[in-house]
PDB file of N, CA and C in Angstrom:
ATOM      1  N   UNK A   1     -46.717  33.292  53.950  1.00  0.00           N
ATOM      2  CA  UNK A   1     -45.931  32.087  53.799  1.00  0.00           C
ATOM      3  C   UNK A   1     -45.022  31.956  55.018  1.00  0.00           C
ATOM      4  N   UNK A   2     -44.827  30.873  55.217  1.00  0.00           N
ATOM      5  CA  UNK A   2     -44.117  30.330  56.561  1.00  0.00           C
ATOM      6  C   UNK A   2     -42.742  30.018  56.002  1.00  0.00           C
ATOM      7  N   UNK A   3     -41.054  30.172  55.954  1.00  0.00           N
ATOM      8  CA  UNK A   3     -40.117  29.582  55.847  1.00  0.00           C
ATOM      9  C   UNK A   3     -39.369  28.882  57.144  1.00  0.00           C
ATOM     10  N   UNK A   4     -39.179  27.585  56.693  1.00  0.00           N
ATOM     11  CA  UNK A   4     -38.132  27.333  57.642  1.00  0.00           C
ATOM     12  C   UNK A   4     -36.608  27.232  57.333  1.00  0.00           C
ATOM     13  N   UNK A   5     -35.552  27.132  57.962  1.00  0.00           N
ATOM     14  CA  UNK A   5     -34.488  26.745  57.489  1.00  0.00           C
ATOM     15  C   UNK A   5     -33.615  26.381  58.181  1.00  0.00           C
ATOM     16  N   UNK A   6     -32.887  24.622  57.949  1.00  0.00           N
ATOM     17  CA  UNK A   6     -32.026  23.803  59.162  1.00  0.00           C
ATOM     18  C   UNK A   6     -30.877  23.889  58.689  1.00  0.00           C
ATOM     19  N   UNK A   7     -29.944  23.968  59.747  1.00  0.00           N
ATOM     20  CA  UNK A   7     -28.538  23.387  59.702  1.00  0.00           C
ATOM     21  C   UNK A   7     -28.042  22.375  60.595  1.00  0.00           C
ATOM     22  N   UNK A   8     -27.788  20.924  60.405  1.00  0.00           N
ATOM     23  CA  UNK A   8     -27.111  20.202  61.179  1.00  0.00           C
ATOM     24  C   UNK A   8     -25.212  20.104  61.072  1.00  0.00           C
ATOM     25  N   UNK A   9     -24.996  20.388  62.181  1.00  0.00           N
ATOM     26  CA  UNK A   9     -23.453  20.243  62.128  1.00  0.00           C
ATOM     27  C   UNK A   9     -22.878  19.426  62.767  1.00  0.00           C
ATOM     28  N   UNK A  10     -21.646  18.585  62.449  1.00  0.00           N
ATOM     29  CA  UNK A  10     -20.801  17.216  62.826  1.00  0.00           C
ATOM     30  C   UNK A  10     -19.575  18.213  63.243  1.00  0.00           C
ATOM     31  N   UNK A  11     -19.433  17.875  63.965  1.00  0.00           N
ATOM     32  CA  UNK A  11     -17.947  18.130  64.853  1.00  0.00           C
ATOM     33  C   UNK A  11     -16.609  18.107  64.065  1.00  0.00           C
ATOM     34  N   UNK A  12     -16.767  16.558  63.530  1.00  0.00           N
ATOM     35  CA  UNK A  12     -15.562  16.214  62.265  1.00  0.00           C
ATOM     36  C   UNK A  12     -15.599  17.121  61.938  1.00  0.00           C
ATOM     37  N   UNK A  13     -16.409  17.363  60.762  1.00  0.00           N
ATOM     38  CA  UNK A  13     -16.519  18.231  59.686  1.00  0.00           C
ATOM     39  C   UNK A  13     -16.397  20.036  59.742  1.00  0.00           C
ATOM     40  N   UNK A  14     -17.365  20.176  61.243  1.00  0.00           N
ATOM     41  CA  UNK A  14     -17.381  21.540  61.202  1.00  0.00           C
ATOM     42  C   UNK A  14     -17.150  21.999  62.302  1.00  0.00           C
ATOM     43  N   UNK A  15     -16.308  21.348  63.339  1.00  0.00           N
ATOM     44  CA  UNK A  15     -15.651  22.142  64.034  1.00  0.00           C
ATOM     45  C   UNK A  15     -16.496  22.049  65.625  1.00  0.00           C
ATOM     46  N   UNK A  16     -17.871  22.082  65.741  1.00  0.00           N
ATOM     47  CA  UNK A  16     -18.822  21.748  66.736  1.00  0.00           C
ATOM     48  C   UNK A  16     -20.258  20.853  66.403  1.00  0.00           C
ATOM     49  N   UNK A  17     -20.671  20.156  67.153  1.00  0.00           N
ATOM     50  CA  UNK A  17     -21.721  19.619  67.181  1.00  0.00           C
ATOM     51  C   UNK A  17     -23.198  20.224  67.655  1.00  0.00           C
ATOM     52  N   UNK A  18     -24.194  20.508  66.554  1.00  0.00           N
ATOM     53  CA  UNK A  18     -25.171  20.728  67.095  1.00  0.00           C
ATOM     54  C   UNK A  18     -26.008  21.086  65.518  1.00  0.00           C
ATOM     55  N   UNK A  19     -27.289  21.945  65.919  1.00  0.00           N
ATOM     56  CA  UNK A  19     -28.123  22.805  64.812  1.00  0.00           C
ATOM     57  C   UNK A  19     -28.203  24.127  65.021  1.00  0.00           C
ATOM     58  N   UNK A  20     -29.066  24.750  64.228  1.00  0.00           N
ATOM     59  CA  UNK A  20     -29.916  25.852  63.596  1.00  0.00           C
ATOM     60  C   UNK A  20     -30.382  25.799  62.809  1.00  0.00           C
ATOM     61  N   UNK A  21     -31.982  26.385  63.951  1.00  0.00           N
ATOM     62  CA  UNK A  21     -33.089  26.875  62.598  1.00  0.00           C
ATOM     63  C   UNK A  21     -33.561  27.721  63.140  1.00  0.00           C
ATOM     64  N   UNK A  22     -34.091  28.460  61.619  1.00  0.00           N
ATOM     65  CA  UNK A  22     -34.713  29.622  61.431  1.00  0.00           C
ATOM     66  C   UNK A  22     -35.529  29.680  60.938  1.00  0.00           C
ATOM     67  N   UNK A  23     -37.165  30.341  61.401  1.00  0.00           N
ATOM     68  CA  UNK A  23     -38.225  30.182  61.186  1.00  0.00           C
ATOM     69  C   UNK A  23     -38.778  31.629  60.800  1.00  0.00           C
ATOM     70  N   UNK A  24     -39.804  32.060  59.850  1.00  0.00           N
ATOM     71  CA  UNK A  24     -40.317  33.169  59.896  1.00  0.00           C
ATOM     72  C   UNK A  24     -41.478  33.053  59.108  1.00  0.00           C
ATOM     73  N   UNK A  25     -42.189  33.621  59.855  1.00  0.00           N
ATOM     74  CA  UNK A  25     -43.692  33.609  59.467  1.00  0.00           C
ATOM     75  C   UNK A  25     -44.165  35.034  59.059  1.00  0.00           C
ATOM     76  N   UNK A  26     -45.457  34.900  58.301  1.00  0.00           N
ATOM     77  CA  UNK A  26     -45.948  36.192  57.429  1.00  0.00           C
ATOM     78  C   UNK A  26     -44.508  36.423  56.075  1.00  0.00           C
ATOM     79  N   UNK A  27     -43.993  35.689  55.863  1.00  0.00           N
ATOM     80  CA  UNK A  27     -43.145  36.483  54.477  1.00  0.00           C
ATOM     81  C   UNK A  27     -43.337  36.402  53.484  1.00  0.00           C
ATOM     82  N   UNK A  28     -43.835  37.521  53.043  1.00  0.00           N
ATOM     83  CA  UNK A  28     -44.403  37.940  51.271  1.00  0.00           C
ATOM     84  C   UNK A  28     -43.565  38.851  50.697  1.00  0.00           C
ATOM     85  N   UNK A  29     -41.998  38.745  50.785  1.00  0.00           N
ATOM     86  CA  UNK A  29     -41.458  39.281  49.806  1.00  0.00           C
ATOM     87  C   UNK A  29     -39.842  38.626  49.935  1.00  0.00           C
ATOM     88  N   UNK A  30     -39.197  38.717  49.377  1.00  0.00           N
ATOM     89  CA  UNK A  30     -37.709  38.628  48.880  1.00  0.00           C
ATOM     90  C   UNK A  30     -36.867  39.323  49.920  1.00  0.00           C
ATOM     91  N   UNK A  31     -37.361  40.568  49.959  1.00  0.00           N
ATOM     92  CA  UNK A  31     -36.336  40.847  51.908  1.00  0.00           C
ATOM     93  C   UNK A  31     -36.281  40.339  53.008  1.00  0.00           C
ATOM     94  N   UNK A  32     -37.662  40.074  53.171  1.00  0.00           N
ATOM     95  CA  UNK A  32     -38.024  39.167  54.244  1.00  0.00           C
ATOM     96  C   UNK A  32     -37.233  37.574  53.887  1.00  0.00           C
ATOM     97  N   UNK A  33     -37.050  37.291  52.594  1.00  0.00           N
ATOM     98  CA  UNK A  33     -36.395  36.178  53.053  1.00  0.00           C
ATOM     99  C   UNK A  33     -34.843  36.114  53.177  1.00  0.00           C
ATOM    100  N   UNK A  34     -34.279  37.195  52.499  1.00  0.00           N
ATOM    101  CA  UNK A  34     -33.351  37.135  52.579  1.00  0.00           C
ATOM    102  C   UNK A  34     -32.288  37.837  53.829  1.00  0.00           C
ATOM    103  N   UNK A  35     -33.254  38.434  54.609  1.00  0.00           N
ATOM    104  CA  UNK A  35     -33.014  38.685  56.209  1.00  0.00           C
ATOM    105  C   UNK A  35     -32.867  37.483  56.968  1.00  0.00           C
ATOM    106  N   UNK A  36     -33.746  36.138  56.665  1.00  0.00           N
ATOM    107  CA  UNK A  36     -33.746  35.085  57.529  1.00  0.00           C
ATOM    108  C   UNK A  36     -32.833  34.768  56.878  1.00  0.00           C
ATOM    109  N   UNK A  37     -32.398  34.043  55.711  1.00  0.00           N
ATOM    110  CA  UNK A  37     -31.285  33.462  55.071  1.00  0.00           C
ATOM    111  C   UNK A  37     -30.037  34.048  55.933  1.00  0.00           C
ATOM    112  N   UNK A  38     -29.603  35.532  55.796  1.00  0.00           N
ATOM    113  CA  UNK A  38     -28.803  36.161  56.695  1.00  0.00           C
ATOM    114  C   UNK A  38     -28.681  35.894  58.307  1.00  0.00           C
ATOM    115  N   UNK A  39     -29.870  35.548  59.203  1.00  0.00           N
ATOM    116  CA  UNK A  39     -30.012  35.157  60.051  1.00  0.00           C
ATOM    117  C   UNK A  39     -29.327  33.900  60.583  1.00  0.00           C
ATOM    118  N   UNK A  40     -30.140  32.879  59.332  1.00  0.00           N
ATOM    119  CA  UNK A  40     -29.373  31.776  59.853  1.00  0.00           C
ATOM    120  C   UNK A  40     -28.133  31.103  59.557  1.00  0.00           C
ATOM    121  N   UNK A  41     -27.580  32.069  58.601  1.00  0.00           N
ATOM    122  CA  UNK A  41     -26.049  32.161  57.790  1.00  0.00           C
ATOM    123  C   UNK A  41     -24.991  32.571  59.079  1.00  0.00           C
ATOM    124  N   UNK A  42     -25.691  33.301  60.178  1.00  0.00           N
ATOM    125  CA  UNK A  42     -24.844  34.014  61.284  1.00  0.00           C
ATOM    126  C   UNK A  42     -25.337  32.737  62.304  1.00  0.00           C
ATOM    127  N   UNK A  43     -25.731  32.218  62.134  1.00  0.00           N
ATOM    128  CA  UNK A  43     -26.215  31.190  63.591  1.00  0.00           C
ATOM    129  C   UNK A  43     -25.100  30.178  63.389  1.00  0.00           C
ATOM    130  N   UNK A  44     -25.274  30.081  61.796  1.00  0.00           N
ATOM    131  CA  UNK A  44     -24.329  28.522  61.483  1.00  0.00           C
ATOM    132  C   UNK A  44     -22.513  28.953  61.940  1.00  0.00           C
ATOM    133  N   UNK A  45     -22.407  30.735  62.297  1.00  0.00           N
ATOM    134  CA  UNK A  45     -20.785  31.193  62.782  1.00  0.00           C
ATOM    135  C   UNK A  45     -20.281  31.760  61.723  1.00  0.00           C
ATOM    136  N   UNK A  46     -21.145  31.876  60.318  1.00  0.00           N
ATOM    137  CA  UNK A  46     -20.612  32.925  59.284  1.00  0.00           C
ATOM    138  C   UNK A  46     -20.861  34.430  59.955  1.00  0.00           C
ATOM    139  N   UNK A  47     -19.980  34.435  60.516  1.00  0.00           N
ATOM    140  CA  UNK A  47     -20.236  35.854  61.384  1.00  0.00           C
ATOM    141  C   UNK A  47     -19.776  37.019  60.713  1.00  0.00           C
ATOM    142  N   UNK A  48     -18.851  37.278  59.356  1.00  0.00           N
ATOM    143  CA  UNK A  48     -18.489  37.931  58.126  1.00  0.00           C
ATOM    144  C   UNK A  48     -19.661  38.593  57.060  1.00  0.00           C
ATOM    145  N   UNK A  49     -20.937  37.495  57.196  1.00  0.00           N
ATOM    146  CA  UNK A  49     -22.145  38.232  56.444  1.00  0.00           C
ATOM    147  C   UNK A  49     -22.926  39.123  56.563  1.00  0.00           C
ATOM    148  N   UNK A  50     -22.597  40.298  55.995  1.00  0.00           N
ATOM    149  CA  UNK A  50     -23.199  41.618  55.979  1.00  0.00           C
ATOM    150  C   UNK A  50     -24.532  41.723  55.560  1.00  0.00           C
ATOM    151  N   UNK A  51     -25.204  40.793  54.643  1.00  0.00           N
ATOM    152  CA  UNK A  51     -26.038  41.050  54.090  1.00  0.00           C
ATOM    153  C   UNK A  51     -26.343  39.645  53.281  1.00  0.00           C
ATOM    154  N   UNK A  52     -27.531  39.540  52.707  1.00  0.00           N
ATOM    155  CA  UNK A  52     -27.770  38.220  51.843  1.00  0.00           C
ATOM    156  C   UNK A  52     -29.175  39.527  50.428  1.00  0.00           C
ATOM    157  N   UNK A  53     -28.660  38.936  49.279  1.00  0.00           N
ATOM    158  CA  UNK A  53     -29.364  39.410  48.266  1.00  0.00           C
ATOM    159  C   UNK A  53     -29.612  38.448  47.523  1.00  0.00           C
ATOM    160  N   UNK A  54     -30.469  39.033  46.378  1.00  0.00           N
ATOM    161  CA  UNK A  54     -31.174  37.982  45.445  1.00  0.00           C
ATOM    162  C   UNK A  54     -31.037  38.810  44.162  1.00  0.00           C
ATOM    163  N   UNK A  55     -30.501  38.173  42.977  1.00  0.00           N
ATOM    164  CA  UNK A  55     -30.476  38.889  41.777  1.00  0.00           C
ATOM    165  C   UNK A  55     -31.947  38.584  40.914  1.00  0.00           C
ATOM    166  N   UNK A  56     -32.868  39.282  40.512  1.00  0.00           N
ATOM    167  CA  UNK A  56     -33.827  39.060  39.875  1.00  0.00           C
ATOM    168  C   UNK A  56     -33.821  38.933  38.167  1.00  0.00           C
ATOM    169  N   UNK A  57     -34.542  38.706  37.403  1.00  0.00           N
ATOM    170  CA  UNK A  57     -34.614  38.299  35.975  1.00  0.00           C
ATOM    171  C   UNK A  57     -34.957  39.239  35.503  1.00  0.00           C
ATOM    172  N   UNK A  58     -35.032  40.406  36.103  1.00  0.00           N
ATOM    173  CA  UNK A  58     -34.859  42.208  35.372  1.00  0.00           C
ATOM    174  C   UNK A  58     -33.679  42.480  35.757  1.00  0.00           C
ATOM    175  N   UNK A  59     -32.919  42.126  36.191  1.00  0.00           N
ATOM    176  CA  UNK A  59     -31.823  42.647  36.608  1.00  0.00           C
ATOM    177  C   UNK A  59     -31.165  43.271  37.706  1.00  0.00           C
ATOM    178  N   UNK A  60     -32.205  43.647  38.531  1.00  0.00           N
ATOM    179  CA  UNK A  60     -32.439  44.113  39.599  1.00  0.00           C
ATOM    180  C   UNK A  60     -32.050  43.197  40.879  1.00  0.00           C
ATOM    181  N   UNK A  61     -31.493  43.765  42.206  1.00  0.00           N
ATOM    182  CA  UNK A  61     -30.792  43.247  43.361  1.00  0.00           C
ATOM    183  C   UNK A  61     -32.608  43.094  44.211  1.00  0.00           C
ATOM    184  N   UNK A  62     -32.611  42.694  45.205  1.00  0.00           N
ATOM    185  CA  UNK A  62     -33.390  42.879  46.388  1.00  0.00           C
ATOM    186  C   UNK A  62     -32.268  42.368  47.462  1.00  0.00           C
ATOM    187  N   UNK A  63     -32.077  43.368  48.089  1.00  0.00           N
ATOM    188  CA  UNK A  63     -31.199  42.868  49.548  1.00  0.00           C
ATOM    189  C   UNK A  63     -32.280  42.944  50.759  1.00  0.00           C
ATOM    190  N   UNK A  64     -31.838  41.713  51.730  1.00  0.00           N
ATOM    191  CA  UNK A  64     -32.357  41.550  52.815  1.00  0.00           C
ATOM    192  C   UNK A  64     -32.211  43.313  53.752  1.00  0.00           C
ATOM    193  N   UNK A  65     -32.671  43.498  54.717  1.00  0.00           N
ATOM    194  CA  UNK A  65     -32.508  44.855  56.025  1.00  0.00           C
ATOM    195  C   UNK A  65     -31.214  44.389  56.676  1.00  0.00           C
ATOM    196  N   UNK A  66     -31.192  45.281  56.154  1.00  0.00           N
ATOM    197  CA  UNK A  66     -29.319  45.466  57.465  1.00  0.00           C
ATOM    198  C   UNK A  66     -29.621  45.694  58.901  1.00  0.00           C
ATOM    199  N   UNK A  67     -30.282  44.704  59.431  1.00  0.00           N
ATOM    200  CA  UNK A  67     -30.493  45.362  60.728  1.00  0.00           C
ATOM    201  C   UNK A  67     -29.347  45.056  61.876  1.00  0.00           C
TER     202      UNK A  67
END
């Protein structure tokens, strides 16, 4: 599976004008996406995010790679 993911930003609103996206190809699991989510969470200047996870319907975490 292919994800993409955009951010457009207004100056007003957020301080600078421009985008980000983040693209990743081959991802067949929940880390993999939640590494890009993390990715492009740091592009948009959330520069504070350590990590991005997903709570599952067992109860169970999957966190993205801390890389």
């Amino acid at each position: 599976m292919r994800i993409d993911l955009n951010a457009y930003m207004d100056k007003e609103d957020d301080g600078l004008s421009g985008s980000i996206s983040v693209s990743r190809d081959d991802v067949g699991d929940l880390t993999a996406i939640a590494q890009a989510v993390k990715d492009w969470l740091l592009g948009m200047g959330f520069d504070y995010v350590d990590d991005v996870g997903f709570s599952k319907d067992d109860g169970t975490m999957v966190w993205g790679e801390n890389l």
